[in-house]
Protein backbone atom coordinates (compact mmCIF):
# COMPACT_ATOMS: atom_id res chain seq x y z
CA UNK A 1 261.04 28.03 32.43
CA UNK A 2 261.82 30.62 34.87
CA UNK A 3 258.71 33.19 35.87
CA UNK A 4 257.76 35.87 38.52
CA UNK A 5 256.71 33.12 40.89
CA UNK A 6 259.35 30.60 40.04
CA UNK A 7 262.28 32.25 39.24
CA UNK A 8 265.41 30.81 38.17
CA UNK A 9 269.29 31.33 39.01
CA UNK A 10 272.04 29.84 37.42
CA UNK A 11 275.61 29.08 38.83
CA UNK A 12 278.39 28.36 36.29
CA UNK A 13 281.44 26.49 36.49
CA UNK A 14 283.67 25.50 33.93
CA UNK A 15 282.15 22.02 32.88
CA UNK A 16 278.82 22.12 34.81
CA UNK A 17 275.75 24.64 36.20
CA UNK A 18 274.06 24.48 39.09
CA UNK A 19 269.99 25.87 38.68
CA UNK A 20 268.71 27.15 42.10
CA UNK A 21 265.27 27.44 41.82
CA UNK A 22 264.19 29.18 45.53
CA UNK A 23 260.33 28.63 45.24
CA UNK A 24 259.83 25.54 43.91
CA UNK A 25 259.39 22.54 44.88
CA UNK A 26 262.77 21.22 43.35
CA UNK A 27 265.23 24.17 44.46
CA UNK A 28 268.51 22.33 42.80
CA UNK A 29 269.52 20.51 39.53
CA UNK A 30 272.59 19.82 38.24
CA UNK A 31 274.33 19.83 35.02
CA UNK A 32 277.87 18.79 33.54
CA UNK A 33 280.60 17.36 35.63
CA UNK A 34 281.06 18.94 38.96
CA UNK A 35 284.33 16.85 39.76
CA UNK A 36 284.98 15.45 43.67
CA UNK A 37 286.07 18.82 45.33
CA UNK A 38 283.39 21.38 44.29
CA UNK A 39 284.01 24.79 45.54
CA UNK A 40 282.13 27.50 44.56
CA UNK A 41 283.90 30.96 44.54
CA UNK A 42 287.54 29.68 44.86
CA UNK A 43 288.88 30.58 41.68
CA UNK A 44 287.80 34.30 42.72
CA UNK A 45 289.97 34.10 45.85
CA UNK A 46 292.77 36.42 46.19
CA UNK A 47 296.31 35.54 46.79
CA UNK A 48 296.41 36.52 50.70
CA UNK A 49 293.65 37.99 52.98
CA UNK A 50 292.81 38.71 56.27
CA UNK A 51 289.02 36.97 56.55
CA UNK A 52 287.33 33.98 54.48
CA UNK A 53 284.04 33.45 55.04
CA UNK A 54 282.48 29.34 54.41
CA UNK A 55 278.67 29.61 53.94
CA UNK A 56 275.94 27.00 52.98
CA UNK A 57 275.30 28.10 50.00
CA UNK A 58 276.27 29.92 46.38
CA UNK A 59 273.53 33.02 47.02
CA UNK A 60 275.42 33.67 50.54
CA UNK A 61 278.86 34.01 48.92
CA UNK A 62 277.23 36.21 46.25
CA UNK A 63 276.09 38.37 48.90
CA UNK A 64 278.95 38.16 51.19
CA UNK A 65 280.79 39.34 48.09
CA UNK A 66 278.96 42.26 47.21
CA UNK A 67 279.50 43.85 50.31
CA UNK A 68 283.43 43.16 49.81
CA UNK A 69 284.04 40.52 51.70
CA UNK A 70 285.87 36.79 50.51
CA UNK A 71 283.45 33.61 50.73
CA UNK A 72 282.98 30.39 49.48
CA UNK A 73 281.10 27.40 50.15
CA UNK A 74 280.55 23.41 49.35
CA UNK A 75 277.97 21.91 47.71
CA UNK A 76 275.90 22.01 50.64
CA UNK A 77 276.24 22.87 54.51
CA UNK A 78 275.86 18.81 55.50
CA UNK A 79 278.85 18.63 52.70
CA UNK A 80 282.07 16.58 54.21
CA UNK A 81 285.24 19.72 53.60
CA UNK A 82 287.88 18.34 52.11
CA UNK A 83 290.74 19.19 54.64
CA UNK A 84 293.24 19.35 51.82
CA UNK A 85 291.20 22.58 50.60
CA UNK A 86 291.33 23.94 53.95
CA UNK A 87 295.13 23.59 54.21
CA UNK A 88 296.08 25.15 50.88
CA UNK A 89 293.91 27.90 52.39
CA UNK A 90 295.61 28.51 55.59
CA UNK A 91 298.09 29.68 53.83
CA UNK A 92 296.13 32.48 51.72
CA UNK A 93 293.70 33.58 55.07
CA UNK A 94 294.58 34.85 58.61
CA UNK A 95 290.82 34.00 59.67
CA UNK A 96 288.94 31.01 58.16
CA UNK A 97 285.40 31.23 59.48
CA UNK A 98 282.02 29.52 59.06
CA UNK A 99 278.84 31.55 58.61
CA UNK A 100 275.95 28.62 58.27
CA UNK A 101 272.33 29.56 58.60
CA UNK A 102 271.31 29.72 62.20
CA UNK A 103 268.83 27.30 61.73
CA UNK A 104 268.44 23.66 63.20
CA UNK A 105 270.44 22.19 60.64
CA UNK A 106 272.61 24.81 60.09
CA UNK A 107 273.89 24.70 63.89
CA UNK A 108 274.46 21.13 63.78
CA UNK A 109 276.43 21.71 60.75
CA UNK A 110 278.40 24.07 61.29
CA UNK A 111 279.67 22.71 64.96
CA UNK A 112 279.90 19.56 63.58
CA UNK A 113 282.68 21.56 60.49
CA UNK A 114 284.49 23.42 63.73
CA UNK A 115 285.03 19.90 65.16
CA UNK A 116 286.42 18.30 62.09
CA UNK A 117 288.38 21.39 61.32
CA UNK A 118 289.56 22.54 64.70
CA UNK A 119 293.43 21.29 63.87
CA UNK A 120 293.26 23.85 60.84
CA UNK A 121 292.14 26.69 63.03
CA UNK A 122 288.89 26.97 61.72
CA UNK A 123 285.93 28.73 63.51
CA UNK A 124 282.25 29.12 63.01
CA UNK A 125 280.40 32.52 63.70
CA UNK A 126 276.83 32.63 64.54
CA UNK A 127 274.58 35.56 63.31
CA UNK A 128 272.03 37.36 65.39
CA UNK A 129 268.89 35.83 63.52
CA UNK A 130 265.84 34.55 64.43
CA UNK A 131 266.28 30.59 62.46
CA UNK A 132 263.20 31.02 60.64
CA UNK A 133 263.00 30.57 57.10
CA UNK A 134 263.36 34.24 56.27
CA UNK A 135 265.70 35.20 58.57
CA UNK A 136 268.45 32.13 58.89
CA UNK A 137 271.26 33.52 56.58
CA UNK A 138 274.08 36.24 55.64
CA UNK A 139 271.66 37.06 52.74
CA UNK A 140 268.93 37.60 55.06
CA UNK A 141 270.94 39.67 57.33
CA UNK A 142 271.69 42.00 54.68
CA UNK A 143 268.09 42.17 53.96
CA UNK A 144 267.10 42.83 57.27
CA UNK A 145 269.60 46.17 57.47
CA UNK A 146 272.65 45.55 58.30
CA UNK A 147 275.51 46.67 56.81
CA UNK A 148 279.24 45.58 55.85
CA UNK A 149 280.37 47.27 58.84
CA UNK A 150 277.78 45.28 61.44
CA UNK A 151 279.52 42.19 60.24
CA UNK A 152 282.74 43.03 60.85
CA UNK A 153 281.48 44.53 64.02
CA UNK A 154 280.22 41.06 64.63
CA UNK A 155 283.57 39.45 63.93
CA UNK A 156 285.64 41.74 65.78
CA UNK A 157 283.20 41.26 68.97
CA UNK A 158 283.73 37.25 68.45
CA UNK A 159 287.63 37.43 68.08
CA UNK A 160 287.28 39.42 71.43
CA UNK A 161 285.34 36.97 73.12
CA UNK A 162 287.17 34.02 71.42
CA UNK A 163 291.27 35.22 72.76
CA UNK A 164 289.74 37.14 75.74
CA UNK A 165 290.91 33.51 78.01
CA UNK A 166 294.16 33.47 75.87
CA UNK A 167 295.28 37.14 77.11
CA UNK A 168 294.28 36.14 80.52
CA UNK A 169 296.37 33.86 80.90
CA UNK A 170 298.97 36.04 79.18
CA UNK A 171 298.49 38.62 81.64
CA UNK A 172 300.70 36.70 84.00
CA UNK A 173 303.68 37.13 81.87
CA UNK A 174 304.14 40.68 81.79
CA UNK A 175 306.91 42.19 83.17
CA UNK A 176 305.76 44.77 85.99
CA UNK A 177 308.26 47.42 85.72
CA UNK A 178 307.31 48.97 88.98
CA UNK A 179 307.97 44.85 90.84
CA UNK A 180 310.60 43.90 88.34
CA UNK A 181 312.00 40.64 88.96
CA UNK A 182 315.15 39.90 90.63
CA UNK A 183 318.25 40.07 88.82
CA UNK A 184 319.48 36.19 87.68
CA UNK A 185 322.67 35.25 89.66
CA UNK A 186 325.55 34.87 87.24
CA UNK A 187 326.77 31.17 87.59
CA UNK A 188 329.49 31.02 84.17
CA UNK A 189 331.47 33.87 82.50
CA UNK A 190 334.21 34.59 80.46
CA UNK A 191 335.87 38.20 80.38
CA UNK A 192 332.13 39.75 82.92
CA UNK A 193 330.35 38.33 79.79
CA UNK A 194 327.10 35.99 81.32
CA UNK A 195 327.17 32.87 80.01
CA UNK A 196 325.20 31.28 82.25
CA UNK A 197 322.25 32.37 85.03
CA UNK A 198 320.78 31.03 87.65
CA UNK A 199 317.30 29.20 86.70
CA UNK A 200 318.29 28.69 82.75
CA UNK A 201 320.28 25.80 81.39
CA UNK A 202 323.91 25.61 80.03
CA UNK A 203 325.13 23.26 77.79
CA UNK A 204 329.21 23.30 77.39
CA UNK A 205 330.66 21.41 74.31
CA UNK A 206 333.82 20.97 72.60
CA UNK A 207 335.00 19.42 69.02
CA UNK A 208 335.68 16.19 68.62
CA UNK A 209 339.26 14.71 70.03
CA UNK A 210 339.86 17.55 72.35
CA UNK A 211 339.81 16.02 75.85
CA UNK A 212 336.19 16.86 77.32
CA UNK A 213 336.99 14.43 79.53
C-alpha cells in the first residue's frame, strides 16, 4: 500500500506495469510481460524531431516531457540498447543524446552507451550536478531551478564545443575572395567549352565497336 512516506508510482504498458517505489527499500517490481526490447516512452515519439533525449529512468522522461522535450529510456541505465532501436531512430531524430545521472554509475554508463553507439551518432550530455543522491538527474535539475530553456542552453553550448574541431578544420576550405585561387589551366575543350582542367581528372569513353583504339 502506497502512503506519505512510501509512496507509490505506477508505469503502464500494454501487457505489464512497472511500480517505482522511491523510498523503500524495494524501489522496483514488475508485473505482466515486458517483452525483450522494453522502451518506455516510444510509442509517444513523434514522427521526426530535432532532439531525443535517453535517460536512466521512466520519472526522467516524465520530466523531460513536461517541459516539452522527447525522451525515453531502457529498463535501466546498465541496460544493453538494442542497436536496432537506435537505427529505426536515426531516422525520426537529428540529435540522439544521453542524459544519465551524473553519478558514479551513471558516468560509467553512459560512456560506456557512447562507445557502443558511436557508429549511430549517438552522444551523451553531462549535467551540471553535484552526483549526490538529490542532485544526480534531469528531474533533479528541474527541481533545483532550471528551466526548459537552461537545457537547451546546455545542449546548444555542447554542440558548440562538440563541432568546434570539425569547423576548424573546415576553415581551411573557404574560398578567400580577396586571395582567390588561381584560375585552372584548360587542358580539353570542345567549341571554348572546359572539359578538362588542370589538377582534376578526365575520363574519355566511347560505345562499344567504335574504334577507341
Amino acid at each position: 500500500m502506497a502512503s506519505i512516506d512510501e509512496p507509490m508510482f505506477g508505469y503502464m504498458g500494454k501487457q505489464y506495469i512497472k511500480i517505482y517505489r522511491p523510498c523503500s527499500q524495494v524501489r522496483f517490481l514488475y508485473a505482466g510481460d515486458f517483452g525483450d526490447n522494453y522502451c518506455f516512452g516510444l510509442e509517444q515519439l513523434p514522427a521526426k524531431g530535432d532532439l531525443l533525449f535517453i535517460t536512466g529512468g521512466e520519472k526522467d522522461v516524465m520530466s523531460l516531457a513536461a517541459h516539452g522535450f522527447h525522451a525515453i529510456c531502457f529498463n535501466s541505465e546498465t541496460t544493453l540498447i538494442p542497436t536496432a532501436i537506435i537505427h529505426r531512430l536515426t531516422f525520426r531524430s537529428k540529435h540522439i543524446i544521453l542524459l544519465y545521472d551524473v553519478d558514479s554509475t551513471g558516468l560509467k554508463s553512459s560512456a560506456k552507451r557512447e562507445e557502443e553507439l558511436k557508429e549511430y551518432g549517438v552522444k551523451r550530455l553531462l549535467l551540471p550536478l553535484a552526483g549526490t543522491k538529490t542532485e544526480k538527474d534531469v528531474t533533479d535539475y528541474f527541481s533545483l531551478g532550471n528551466s526548459r530553456e537552461d537545457l537547451i542552453k546546455l545542449f546548444l553550448d555542447y554542440l558548440e564545443t562538440l563541432y568546434s574541431e570539425t569547423m576548424s578544420a573546415l576553415k581551411s576550405c573557404e574560398v578567400d575572395f580577396n586571395n582567390p585561387p588561381p584560375i585552372a589551366q584548360m587542358i580539353v575543350s570542345v567549341n571554348d567549352v572546359p572539359l578538362g582542367t588542370q589538377g582534376n581528372l578526365l575520363c574519355v569513353t566511347d560505345g562499344e565497336g567504335t574504334g577507341k583504339k
